[in-house]
N, C-alpha and C. Protein backbone atom coordinates (compact mmCIF):
# COMPACT_ATOMS: atom_id res chain seq x y z
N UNK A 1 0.85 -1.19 0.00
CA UNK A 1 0.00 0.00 0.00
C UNK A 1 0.88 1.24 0.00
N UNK A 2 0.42 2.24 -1.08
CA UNK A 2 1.10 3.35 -1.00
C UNK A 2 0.32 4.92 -0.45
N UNK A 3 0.77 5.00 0.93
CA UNK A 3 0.34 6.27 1.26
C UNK A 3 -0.25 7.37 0.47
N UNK A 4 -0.94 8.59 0.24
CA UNK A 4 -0.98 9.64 -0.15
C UNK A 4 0.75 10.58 0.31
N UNK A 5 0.77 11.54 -0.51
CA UNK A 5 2.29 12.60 0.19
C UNK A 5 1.68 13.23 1.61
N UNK A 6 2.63 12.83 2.20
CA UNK A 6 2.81 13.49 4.03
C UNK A 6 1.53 12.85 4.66
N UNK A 7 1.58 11.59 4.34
CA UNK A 7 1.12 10.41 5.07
C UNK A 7 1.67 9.18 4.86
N UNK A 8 1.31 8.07 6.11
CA UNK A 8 2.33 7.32 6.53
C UNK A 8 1.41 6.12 7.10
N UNK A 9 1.35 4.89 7.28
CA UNK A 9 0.59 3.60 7.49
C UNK A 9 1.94 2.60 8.14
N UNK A 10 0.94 1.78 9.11
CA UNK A 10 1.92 0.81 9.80
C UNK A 10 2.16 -0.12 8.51
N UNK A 11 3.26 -1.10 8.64
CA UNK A 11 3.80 -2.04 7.72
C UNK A 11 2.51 -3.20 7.90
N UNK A 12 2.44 -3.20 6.58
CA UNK A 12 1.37 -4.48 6.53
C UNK A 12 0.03 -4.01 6.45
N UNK A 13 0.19 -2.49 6.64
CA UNK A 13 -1.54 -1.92 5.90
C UNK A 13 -2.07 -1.90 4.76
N UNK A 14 -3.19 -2.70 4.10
CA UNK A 14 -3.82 -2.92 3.33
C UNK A 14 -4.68 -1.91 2.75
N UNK A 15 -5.26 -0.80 3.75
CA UNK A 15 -5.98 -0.08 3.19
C UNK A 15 -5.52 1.06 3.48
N UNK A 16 -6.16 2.09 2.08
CA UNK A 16 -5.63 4.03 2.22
C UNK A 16 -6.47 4.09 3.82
N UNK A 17 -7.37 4.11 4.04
CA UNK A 17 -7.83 4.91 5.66
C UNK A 17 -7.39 4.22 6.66
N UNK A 18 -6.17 3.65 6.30
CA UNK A 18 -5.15 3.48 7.53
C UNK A 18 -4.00 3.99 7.53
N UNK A 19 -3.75 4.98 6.47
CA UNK A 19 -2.98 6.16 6.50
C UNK A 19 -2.99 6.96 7.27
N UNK A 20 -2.29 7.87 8.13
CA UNK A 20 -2.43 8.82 8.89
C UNK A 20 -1.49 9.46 8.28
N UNK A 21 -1.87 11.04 9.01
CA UNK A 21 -0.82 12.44 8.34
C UNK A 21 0.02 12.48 9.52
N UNK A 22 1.36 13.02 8.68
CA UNK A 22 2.62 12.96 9.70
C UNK A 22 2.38 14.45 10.51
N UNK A 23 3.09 14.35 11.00
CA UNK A 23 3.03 15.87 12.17
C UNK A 23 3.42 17.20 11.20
N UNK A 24 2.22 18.09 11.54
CA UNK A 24 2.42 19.29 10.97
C UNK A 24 1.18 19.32 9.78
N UNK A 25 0.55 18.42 9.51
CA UNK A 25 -0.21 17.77 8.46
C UNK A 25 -1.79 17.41 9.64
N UNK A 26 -2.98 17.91 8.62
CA UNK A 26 -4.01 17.32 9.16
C UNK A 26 -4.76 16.68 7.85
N UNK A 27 -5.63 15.83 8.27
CA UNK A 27 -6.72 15.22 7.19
C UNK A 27 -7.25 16.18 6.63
N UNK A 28 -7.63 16.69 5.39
CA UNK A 28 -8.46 17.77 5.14
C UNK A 28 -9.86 16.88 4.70
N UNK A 29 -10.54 17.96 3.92
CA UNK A 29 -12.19 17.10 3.66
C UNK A 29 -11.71 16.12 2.46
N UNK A 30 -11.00 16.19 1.70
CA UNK A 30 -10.84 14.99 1.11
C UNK A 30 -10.20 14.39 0.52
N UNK A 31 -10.22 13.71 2.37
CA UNK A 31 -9.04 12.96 2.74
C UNK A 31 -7.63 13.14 2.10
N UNK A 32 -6.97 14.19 2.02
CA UNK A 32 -5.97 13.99 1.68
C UNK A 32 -4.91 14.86 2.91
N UNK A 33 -3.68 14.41 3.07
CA UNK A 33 -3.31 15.67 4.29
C UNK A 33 -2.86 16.92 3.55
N UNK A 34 -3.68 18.26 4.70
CA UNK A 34 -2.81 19.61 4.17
C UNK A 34 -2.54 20.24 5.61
N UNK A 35 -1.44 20.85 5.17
CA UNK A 35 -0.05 21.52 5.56
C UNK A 35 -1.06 22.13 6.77
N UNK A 36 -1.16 22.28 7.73
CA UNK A 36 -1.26 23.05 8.84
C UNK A 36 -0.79 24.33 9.01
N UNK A 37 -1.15 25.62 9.28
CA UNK A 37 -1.25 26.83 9.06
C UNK A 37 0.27 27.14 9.53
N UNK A 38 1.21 28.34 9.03
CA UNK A 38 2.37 28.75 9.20
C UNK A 38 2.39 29.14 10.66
N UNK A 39 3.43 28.84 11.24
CA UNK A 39 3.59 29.33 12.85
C UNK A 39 2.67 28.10 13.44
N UNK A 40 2.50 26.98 13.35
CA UNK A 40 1.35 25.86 14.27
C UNK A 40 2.16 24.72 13.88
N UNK A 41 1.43 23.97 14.53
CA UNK A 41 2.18 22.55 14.81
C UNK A 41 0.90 21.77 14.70
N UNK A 42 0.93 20.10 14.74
CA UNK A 42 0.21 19.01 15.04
C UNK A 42 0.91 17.63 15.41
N UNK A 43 0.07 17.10 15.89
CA UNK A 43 0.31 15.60 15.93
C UNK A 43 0.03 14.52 15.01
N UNK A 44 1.28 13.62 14.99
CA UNK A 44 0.73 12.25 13.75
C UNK A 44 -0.67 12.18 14.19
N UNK A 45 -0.91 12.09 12.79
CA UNK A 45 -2.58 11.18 12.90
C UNK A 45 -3.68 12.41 12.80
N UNK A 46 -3.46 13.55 13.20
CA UNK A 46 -4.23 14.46 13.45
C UNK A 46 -5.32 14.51 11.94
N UNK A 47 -6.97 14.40 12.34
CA UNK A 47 -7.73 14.17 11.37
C UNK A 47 -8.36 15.67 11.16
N UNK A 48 -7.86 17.04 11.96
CA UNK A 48 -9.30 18.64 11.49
C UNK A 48 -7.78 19.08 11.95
N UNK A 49 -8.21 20.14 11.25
CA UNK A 49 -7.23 21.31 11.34
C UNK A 49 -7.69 22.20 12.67
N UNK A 50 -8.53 22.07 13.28
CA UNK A 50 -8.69 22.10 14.70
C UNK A 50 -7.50 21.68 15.42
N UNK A 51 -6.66 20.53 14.96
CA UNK A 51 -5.62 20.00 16.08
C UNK A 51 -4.59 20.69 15.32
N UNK A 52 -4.22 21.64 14.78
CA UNK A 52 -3.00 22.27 14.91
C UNK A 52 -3.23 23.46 15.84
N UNK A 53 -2.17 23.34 16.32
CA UNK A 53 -1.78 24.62 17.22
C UNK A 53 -1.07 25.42 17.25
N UNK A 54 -1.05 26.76 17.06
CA UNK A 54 -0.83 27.89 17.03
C UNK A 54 0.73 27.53 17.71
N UNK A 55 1.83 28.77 17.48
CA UNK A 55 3.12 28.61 18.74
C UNK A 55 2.76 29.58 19.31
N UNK A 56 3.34 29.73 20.50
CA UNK A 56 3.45 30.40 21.27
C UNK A 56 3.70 31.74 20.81
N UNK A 57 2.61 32.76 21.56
CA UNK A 57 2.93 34.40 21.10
C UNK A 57 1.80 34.30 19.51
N UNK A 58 1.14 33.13 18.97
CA UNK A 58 0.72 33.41 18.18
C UNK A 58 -1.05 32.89 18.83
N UNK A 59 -2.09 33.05 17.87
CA UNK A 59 -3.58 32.37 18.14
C UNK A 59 -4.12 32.54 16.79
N UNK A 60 -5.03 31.21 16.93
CA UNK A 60 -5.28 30.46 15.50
C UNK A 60 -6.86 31.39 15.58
N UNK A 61 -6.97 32.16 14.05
CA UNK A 61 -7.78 32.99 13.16
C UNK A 61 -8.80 31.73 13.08
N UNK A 62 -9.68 31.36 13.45
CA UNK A 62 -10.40 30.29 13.46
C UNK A 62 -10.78 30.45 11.79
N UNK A 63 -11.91 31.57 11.81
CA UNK A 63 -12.33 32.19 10.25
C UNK A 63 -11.43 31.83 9.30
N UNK A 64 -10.11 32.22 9.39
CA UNK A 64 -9.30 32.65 8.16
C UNK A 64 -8.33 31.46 8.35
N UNK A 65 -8.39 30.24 9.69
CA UNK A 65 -7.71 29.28 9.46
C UNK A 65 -6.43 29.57 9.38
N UNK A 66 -5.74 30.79 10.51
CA UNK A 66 -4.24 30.94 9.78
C UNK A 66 -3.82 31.58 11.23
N UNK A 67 -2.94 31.51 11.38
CA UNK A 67 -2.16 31.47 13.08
C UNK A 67 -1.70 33.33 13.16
N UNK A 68 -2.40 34.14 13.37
CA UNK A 68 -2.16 35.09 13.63
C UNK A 68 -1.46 35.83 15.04
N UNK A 69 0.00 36.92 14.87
CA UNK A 69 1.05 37.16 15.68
C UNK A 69 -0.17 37.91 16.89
N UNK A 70 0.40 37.80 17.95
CA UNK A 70 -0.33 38.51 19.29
C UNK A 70 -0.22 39.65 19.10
N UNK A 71 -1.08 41.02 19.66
CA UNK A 71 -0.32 42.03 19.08
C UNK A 71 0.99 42.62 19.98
N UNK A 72 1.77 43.27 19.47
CA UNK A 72 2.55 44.04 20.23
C UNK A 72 2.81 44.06 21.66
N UNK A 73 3.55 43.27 22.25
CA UNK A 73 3.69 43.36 23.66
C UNK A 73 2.72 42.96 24.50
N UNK A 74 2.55 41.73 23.66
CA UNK A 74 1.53 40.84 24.43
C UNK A 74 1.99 38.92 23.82
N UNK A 75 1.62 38.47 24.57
CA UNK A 75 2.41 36.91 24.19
C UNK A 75 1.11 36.10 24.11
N UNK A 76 0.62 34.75 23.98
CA UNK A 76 0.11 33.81 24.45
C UNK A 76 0.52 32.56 24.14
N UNK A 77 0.23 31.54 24.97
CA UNK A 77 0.50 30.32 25.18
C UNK A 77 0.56 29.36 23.51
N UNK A 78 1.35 28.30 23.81
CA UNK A 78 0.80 27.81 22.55
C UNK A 78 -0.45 26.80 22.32
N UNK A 79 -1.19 26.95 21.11
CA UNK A 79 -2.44 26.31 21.39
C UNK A 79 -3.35 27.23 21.51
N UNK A 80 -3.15 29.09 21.41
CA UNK A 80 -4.32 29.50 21.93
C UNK A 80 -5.04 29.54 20.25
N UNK A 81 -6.58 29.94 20.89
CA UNK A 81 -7.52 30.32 19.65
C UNK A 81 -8.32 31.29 19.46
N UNK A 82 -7.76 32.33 20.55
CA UNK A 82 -8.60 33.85 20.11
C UNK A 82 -7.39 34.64 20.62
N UNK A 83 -7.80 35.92 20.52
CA UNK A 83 -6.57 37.06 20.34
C UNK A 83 -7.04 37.59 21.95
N UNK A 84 -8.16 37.14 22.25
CA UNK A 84 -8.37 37.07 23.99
C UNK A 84 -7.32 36.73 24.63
N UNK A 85 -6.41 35.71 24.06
CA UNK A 85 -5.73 34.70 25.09
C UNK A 85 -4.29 35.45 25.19
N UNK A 86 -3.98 36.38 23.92
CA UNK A 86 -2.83 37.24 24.08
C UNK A 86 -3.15 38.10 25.47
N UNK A 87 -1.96 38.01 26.06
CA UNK A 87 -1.86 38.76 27.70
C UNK A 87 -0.85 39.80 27.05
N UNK A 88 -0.60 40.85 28.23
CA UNK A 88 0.63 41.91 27.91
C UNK A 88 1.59 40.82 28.58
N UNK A 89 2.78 41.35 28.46
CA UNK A 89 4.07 41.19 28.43
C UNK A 89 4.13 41.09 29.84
N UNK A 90 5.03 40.58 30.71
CA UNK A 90 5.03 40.67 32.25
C UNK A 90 6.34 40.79 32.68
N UNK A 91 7.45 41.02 31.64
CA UNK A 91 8.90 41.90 31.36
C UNK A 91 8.96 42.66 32.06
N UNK A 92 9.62 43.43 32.81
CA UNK A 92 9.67 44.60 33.65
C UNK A 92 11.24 45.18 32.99
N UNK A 93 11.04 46.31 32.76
CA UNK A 93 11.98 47.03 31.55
C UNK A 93 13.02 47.04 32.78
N UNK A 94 14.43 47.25 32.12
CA UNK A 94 15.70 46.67 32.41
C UNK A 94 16.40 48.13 33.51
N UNK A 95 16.52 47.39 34.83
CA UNK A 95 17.25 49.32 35.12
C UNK A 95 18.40 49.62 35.40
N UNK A 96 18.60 50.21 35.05
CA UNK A 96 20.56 50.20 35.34
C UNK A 96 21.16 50.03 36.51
N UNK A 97 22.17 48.93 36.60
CA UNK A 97 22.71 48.89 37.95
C UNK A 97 22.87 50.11 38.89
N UNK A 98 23.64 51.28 38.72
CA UNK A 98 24.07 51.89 38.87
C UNK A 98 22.91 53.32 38.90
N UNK A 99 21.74 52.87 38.83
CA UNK A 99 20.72 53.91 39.34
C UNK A 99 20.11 54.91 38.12
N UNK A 100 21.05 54.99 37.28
CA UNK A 100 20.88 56.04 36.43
C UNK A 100 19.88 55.95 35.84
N UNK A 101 19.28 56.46 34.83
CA UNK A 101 18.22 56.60 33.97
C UNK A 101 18.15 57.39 32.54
């Protein structure tokens, strides 16, 4: 049995829907794997583009399906899915040893 591209089957699989998509790759509607949105990740096997996840500092555009940056001085976790989940920054600006300013 020969996989579809950026899918992968245990040895000795007989059939295509025992293909799974390699990481970074989800099932799309039919059935074939596509590429998971720039800046996100997934897991083998992953069947909706629901299971990619955003990186960190970024959150997945549900609508537009595409991993959009936090804004400006704000971060969030990876995995988030609204621009809610971007927090500010919790950095505390740098002060000079020596007192000055």
């Amino acid at each position: 049995l020969k996989c579809p591209p950026t899918s992968c089957s245990h040895v000795g699989s007989t059939k295509l829907d025992q293909c799974r998509c390699l990481e970074g790759f989800y099932m799309g509607p039919d059935n074939l794997c596509q590429a998971c949105p720039a800046q996100s990740c997934s897991n083998y096997g992953s069947t909706d583009i629901s299971e990619c996840r955003c990186d960190a500092g970024y959150f997945l555009d549900g609508g537009a399906a595409v991993c959009q940056m936090c804004p400006e001085n704000s971060t969030a976790s990876q995995g988030s899915t609204e621009e809610t989940d971007c927090t500010p920054n919790t950095c505390a600006p740098a002060v000079p040893e020596n007192g000055e300013s």
